[in-house]
N, C-alpha and C. Protein backbone atom coordinates (compact mmCIF):
# COMPACT_ATOMS: atom_id res chain seq x y z
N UNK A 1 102.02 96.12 85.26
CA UNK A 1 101.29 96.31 86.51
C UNK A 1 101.33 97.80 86.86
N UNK A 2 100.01 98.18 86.54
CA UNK A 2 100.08 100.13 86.49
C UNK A 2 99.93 100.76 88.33
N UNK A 3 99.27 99.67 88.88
CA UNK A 3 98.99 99.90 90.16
C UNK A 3 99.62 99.29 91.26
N UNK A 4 100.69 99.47 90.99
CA UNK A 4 101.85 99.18 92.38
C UNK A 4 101.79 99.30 93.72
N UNK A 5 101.96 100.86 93.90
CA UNK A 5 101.72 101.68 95.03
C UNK A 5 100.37 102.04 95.37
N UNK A 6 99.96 101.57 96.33
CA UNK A 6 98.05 102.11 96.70
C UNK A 6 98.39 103.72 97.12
N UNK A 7 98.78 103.01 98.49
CA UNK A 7 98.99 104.82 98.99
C UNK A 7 100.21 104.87 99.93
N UNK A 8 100.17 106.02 100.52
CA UNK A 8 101.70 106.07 101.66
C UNK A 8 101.44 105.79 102.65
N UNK A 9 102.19 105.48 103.64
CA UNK A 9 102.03 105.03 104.98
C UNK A 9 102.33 106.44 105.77
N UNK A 10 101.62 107.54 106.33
CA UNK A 10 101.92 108.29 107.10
C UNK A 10 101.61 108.12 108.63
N UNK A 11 102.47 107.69 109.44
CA UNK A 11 102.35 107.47 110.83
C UNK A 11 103.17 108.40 111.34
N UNK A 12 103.43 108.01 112.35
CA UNK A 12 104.91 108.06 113.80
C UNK A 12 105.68 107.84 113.21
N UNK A 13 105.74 106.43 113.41
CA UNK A 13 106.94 105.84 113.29
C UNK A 13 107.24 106.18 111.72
N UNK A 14 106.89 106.07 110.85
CA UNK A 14 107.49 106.18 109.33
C UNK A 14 108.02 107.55 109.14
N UNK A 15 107.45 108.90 109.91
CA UNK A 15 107.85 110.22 109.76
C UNK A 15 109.54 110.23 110.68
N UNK A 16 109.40 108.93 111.69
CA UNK A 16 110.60 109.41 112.45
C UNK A 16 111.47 108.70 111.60
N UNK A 17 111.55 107.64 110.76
CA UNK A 17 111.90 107.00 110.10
C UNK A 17 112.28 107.68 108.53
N UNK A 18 111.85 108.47 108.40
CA UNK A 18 111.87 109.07 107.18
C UNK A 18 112.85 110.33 107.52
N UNK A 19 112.75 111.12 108.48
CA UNK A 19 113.58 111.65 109.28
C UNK A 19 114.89 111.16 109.84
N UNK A 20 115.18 110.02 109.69
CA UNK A 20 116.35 109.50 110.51
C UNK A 20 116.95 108.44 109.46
N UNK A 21 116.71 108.00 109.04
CA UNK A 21 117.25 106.96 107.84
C UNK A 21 116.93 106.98 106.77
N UNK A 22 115.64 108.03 105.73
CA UNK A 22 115.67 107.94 104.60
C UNK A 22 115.01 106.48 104.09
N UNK A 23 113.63 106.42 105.00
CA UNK A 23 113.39 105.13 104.56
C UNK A 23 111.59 105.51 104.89
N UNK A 24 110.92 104.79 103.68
CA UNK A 24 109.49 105.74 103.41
C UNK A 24 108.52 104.63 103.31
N UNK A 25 107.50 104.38 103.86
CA UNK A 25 106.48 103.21 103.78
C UNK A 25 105.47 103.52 102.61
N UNK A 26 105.12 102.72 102.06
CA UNK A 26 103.87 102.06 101.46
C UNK A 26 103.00 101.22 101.52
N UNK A 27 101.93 101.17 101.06
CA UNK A 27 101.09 100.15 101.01
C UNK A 27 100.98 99.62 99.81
N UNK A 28 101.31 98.80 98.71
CA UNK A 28 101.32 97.77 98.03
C UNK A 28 100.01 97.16 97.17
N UNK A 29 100.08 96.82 96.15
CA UNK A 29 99.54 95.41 95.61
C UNK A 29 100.22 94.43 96.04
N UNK A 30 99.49 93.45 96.76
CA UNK A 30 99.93 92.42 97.28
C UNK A 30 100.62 91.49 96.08
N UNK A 31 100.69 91.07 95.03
CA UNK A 31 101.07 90.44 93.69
C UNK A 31 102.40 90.76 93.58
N UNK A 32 102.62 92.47 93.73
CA UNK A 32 103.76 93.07 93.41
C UNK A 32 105.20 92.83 94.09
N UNK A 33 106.15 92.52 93.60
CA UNK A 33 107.82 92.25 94.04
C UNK A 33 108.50 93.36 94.58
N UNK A 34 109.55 92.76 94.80
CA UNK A 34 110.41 93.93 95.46
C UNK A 34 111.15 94.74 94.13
N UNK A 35 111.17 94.32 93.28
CA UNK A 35 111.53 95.02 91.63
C UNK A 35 110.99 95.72 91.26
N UNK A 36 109.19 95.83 90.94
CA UNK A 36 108.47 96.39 90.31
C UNK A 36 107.76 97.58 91.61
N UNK A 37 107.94 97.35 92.76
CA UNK A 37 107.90 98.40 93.99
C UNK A 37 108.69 98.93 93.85
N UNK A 38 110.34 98.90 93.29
CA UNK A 38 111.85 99.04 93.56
C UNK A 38 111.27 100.63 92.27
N UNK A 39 110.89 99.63 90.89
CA UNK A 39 110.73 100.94 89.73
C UNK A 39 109.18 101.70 90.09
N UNK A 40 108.40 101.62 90.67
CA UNK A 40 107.63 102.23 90.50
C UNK A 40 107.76 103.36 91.39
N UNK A 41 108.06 103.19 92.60
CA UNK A 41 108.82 104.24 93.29
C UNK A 41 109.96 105.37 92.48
N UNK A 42 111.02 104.87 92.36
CA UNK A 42 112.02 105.36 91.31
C UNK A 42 111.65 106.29 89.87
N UNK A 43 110.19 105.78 89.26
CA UNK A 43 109.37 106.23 88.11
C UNK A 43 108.72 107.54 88.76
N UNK A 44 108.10 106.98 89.90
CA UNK A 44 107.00 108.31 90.55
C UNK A 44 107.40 109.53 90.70
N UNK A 45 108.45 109.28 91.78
CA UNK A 45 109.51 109.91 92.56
C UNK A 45 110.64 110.62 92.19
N UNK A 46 111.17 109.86 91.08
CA UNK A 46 112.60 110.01 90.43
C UNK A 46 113.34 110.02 91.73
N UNK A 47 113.81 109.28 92.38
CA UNK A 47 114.62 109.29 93.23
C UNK A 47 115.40 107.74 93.01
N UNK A 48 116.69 107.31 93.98
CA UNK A 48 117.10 106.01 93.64
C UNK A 48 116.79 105.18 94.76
N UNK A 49 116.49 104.16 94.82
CA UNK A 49 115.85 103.27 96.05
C UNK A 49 117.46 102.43 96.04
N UNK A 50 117.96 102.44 97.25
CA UNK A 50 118.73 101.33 97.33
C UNK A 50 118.14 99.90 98.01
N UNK A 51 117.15 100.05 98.84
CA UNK A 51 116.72 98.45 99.27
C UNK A 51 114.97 98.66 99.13
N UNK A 52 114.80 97.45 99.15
CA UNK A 52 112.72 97.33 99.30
C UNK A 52 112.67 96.36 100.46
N UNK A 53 112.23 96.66 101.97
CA UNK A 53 111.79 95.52 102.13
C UNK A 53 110.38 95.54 102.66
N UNK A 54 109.69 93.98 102.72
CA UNK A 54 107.98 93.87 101.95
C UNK A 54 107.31 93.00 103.03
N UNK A 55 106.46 93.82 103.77
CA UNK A 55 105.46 92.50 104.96
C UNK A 55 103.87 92.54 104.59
N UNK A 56 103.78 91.12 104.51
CA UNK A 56 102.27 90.68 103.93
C UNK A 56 101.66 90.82 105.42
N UNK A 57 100.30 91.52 106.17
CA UNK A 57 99.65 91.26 106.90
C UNK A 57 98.54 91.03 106.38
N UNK A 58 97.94 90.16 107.29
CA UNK A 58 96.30 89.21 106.90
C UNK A 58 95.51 89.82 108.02
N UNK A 59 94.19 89.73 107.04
CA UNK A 59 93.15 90.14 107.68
C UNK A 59 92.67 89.56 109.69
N UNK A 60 92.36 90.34 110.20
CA UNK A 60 91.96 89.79 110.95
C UNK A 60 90.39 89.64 111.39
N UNK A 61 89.61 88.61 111.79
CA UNK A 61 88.33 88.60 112.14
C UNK A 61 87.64 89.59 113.48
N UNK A 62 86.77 90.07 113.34
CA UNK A 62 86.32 90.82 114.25
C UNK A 62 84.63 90.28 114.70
N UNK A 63 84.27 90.37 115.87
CA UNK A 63 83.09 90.13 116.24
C UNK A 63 82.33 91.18 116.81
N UNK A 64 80.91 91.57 116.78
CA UNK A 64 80.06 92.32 117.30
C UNK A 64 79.15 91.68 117.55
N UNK A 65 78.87 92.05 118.79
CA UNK A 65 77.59 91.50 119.63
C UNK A 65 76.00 92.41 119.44
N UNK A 66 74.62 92.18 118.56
CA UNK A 66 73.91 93.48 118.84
C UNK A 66 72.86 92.16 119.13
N UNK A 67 71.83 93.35 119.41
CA UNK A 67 70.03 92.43 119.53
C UNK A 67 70.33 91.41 118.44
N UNK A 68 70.58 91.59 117.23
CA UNK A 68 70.04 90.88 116.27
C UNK A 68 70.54 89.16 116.30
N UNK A 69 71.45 89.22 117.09
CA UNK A 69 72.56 88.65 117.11
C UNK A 69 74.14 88.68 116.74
N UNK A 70 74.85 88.09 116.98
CA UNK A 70 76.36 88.24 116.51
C UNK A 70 76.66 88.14 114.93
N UNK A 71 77.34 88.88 114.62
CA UNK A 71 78.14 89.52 113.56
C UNK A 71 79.57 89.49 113.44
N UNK A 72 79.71 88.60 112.43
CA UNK A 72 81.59 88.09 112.44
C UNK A 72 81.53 88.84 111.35
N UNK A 73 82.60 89.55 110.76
CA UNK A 73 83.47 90.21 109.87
C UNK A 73 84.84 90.15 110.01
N UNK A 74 85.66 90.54 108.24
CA UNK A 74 87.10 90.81 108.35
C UNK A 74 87.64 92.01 108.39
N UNK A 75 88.74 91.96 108.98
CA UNK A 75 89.66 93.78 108.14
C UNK A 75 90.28 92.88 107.03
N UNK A 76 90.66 93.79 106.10
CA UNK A 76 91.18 94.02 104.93
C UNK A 76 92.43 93.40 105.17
N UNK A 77 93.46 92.43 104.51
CA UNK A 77 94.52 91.87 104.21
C UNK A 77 95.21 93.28 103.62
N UNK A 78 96.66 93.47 103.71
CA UNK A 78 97.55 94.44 103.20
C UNK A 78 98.91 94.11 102.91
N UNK A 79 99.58 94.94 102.07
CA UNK A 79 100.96 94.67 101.53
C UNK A 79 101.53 95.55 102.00
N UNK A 80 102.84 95.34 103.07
CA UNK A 80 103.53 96.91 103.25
C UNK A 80 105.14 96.62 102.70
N UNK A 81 105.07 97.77 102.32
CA UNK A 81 106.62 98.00 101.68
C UNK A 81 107.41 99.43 102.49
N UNK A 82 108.37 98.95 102.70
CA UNK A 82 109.65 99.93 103.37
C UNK A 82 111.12 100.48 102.76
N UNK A 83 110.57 101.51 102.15
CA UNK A 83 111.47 102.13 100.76
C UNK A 83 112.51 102.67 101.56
N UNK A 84 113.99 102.27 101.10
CA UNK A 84 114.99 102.90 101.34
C UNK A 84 115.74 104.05 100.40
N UNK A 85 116.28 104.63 100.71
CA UNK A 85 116.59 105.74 99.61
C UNK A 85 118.04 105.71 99.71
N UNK A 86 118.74 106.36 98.49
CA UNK A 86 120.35 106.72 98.64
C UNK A 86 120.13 107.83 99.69
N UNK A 87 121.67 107.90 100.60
CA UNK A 87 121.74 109.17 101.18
C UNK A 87 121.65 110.59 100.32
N UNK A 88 121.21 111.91 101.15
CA UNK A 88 120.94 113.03 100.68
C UNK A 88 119.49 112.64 100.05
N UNK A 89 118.73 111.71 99.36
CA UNK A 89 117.82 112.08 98.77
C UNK A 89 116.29 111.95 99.71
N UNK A 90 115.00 112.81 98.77
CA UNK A 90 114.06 112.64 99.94
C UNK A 90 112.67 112.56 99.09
N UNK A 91 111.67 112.22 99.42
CA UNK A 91 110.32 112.40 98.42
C UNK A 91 109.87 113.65 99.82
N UNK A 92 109.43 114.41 98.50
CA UNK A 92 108.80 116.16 98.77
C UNK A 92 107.14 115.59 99.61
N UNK A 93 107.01 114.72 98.66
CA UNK A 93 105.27 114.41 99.28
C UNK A 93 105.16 114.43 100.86
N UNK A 94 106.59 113.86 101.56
CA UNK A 94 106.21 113.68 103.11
C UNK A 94 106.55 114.54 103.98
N UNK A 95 107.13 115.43 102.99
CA UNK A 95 107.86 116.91 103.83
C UNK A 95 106.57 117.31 103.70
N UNK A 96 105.51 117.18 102.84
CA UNK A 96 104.41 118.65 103.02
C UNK A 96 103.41 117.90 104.15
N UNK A 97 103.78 116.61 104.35
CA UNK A 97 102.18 116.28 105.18
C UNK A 97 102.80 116.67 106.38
């Protein structure tokens, strides 16, 4: 599974979090485990992950009202993952954003 990691989670909360505990978000292939998130991180990064933990959110429906009539659509379903790191270590990627 070559595509593990989609992309990073850069918010608030994950920068204060990344700042204060050494712990870094992702967004996921939903398929993917807490093992193969655990090495693909670890592969990317070279760093050591001591924990993964992993929340499935589901799409939610949205409605718009126009002339034409109403319009139901979804958002996108997502995988988030919450990378922990050994102490002292850090991924460089979130120091530059």
């Amino acid at each position: 599974m070559n595509n593990v990691l989609i992309k990073p989670l850069i918010t608030e909360k994950m920068t204060n979090l990344s700042a204060e505990k050494s712990q870094y978000g992702f967004i996921v292939n939903p398929k993917a485990n807490k093992i193969d998130i655990k090495r693909a991180v670890e592969k990317k990064f070279n760093v050591h992950v001591e924990s993964v933990r992993t929340m499935n959110y589901s799409g939610k429906t949205k409605t718009q009202f126009r002339k034409s009539g109403r319009f139901v659509g979804r958002t996108a379903s997502f995988k988030k993952a919450i990378v922990t790191l050994k102490k002292g270590e850090t991924i460089e990627f979130f120091e530059q954003a």
